[in-house]
PDB file of N, CA and C in Angstrom:
ATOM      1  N   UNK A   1      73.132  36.197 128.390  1.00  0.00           N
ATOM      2  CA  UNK A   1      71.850  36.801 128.136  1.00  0.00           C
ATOM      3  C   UNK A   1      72.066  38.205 127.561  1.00  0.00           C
ATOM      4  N   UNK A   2      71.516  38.210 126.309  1.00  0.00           N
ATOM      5  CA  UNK A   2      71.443  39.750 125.673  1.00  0.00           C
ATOM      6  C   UNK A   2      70.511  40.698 126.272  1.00  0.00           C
ATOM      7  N   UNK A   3      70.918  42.114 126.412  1.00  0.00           N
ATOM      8  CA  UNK A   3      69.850  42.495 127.480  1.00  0.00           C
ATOM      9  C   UNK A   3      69.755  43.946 126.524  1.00  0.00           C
ATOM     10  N   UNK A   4      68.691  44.853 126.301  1.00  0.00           N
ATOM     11  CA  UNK A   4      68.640  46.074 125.558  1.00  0.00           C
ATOM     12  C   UNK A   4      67.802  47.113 126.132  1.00  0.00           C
ATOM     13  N   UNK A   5      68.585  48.293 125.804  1.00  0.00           N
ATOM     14  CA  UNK A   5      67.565  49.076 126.596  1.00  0.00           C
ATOM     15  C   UNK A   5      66.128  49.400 126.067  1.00  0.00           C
ATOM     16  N   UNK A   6      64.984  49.453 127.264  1.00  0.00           N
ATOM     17  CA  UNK A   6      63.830  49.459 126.533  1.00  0.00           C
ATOM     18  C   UNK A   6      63.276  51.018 127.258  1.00  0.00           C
ATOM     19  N   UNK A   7      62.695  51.862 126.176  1.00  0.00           N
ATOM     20  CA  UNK A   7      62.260  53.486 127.394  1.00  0.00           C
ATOM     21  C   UNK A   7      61.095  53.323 127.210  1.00  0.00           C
ATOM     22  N   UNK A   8      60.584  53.503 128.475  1.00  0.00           N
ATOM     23  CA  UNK A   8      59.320  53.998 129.465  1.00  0.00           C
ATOM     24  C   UNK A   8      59.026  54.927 129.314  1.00  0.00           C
ATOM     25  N   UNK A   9      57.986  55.906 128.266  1.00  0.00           N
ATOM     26  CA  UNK A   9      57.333  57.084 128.573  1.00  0.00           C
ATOM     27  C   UNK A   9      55.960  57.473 128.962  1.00  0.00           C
ATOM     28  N   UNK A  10      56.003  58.335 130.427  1.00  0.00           N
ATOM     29  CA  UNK A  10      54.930  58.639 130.911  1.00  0.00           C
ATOM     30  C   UNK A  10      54.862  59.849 130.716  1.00  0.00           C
ATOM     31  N   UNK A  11      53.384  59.581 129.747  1.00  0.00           N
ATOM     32  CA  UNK A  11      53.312  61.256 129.258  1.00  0.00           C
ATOM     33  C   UNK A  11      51.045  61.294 129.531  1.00  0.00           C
ATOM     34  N   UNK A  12      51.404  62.653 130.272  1.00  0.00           N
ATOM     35  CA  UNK A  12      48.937  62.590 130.361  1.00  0.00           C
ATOM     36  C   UNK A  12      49.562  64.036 130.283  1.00  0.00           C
ATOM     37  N   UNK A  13      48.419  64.296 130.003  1.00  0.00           N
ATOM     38  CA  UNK A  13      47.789  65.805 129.876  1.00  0.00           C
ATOM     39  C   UNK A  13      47.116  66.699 130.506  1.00  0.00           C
ATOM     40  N   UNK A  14      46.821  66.295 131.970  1.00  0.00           N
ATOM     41  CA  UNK A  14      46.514  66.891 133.146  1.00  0.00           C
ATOM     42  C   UNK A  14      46.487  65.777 134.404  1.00  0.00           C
ATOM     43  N   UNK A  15      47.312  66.557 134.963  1.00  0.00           N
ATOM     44  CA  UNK A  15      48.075  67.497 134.704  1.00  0.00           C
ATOM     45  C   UNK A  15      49.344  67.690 133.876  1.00  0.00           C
ATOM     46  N   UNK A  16      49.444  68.509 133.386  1.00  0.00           N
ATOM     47  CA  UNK A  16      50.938  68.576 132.263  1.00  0.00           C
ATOM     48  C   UNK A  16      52.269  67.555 132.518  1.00  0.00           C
ATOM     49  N   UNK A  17      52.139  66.860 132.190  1.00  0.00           N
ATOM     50  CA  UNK A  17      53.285  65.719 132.583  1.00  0.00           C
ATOM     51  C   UNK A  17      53.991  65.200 131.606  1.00  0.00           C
ATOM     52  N   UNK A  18      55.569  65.045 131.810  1.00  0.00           N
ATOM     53  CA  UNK A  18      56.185  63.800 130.504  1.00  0.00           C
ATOM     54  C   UNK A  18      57.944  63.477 131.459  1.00  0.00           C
ATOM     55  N   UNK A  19      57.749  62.786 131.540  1.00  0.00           N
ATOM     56  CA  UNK A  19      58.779  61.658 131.630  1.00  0.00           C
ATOM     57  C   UNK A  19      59.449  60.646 131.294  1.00  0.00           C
ATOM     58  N   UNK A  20      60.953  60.425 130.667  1.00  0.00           N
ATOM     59  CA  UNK A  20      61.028  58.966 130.045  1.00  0.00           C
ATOM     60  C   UNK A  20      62.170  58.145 131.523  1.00  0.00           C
ATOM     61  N   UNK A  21      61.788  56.852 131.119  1.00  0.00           N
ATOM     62  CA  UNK A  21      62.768  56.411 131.901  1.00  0.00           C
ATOM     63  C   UNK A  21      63.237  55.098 130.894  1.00  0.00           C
ATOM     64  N   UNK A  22      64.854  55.093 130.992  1.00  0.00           N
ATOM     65  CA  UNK A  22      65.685  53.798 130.712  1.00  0.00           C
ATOM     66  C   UNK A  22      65.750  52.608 131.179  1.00  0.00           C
ATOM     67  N   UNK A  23      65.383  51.043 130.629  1.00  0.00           N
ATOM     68  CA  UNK A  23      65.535  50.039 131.553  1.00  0.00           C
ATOM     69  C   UNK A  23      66.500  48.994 130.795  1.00  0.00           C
ATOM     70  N   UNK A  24      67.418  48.461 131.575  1.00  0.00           N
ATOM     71  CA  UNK A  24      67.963  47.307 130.997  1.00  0.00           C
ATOM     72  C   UNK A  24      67.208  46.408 131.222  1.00  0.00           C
ATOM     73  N   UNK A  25      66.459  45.749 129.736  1.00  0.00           N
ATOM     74  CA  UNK A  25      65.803  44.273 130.356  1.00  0.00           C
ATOM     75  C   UNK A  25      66.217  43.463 128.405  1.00  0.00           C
ATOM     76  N   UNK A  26      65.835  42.151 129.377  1.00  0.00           N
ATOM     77  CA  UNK A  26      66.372  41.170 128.487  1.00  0.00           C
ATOM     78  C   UNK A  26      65.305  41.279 127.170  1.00  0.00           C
ATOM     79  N   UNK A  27      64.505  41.788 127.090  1.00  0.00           N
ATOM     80  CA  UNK A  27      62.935  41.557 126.283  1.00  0.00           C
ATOM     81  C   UNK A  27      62.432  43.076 126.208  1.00  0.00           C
ATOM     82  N   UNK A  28      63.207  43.753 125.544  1.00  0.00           N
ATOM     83  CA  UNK A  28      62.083  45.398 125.375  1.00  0.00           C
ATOM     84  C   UNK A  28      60.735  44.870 124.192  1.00  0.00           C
ATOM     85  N   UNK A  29      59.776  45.963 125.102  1.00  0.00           N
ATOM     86  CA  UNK A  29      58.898  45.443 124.535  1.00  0.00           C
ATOM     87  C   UNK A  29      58.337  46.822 123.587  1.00  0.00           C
ATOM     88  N   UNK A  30      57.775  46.728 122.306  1.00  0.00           N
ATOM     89  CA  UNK A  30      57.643  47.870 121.650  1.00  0.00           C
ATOM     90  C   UNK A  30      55.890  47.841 121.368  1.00  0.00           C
ATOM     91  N   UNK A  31      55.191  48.458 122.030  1.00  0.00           N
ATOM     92  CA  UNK A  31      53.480  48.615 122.323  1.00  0.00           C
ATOM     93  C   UNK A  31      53.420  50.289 122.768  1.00  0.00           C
ATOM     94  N   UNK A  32      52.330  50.790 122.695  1.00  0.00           N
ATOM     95  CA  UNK A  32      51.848  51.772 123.428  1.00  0.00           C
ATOM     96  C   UNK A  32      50.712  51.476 124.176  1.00  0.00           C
ATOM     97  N   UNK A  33      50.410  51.422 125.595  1.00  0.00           N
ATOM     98  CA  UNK A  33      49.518  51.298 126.392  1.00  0.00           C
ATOM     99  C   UNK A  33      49.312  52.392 127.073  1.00  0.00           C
ATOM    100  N   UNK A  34      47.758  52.781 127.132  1.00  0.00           N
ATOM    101  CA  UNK A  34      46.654  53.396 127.749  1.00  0.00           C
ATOM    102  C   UNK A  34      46.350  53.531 128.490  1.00  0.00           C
ATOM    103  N   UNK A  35      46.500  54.359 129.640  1.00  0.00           N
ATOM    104  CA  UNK A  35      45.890  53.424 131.447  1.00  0.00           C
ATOM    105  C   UNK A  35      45.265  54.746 131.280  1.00  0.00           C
ATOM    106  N   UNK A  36      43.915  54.756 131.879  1.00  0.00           N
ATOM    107  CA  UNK A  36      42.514  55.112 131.594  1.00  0.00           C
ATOM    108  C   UNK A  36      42.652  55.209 133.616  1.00  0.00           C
ATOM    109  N   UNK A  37      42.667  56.186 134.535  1.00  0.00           N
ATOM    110  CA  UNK A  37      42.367  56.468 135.380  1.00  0.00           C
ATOM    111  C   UNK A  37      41.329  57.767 135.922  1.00  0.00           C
ATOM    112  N   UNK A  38      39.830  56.826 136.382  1.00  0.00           N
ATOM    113  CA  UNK A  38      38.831  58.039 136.596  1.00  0.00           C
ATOM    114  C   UNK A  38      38.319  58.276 137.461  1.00  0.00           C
ATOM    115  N   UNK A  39      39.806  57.602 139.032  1.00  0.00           N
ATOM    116  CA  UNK A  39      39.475  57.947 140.406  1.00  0.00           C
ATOM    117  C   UNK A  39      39.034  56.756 141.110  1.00  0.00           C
ATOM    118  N   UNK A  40      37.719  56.032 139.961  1.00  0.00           N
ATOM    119  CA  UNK A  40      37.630  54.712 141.163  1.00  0.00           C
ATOM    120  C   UNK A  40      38.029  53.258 139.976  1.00  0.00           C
ATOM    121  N   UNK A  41      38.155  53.381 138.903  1.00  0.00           N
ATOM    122  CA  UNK A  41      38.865  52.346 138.498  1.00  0.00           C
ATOM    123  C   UNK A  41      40.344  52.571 137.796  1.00  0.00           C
ATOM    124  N   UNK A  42      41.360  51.884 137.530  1.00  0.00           N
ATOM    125  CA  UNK A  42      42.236  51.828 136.665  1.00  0.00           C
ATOM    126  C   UNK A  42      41.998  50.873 135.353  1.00  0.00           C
ATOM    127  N   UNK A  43      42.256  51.436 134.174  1.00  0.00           N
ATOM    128  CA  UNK A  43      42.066  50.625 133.158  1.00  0.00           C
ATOM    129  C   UNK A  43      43.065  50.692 132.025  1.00  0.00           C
ATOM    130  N   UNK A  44      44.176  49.808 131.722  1.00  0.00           N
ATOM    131  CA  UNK A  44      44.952  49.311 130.906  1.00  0.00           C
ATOM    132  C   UNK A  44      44.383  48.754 129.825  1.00  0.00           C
ATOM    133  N   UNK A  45      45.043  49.569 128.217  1.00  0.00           N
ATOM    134  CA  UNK A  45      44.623  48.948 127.054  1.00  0.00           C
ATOM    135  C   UNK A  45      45.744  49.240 125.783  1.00  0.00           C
ATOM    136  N   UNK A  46      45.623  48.480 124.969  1.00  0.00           N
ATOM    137  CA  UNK A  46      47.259  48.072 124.439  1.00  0.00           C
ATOM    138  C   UNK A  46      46.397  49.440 123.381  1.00  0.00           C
ATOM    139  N   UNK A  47      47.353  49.899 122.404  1.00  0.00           N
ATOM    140  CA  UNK A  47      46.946  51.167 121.491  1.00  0.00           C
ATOM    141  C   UNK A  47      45.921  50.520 120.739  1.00  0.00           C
ATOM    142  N   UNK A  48      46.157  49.801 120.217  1.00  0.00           N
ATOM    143  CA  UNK A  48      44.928  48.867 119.333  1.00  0.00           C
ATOM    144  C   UNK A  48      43.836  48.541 119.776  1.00  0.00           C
ATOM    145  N   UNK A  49      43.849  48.496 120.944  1.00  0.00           N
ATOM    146  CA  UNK A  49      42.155  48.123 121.635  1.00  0.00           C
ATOM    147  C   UNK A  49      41.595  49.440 122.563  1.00  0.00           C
ATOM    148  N   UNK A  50      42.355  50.559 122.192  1.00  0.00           N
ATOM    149  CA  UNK A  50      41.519  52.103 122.723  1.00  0.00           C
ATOM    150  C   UNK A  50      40.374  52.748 121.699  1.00  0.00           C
TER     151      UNK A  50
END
């Protein structure tokens, strides 16, 4: 099994935040997703559907 690294960046703007993280997985996946948090829901959306 071929496996590649795929990076994780968590980056919001308040508070001031950015983080990447490295994963070995068999399937990197290349998207940007949205998570929309406003306390009482969470909401996930691929870049194309924000």
């Amino acid at each position: 099994m071929c496996r590649e690294m795929q990076s994780v960046i968590h980056e919001q703007e308040q508070p001031e935040f950015k983080r990447e993280y490295l994963l070995n997985l068999p399937h990197p996946v290349t998207a940007k997703i949205y998570v929309i948090d406003d306390g009482d829901h969470c909401t996930m959306l691929l870049a194309e559907e924000y």
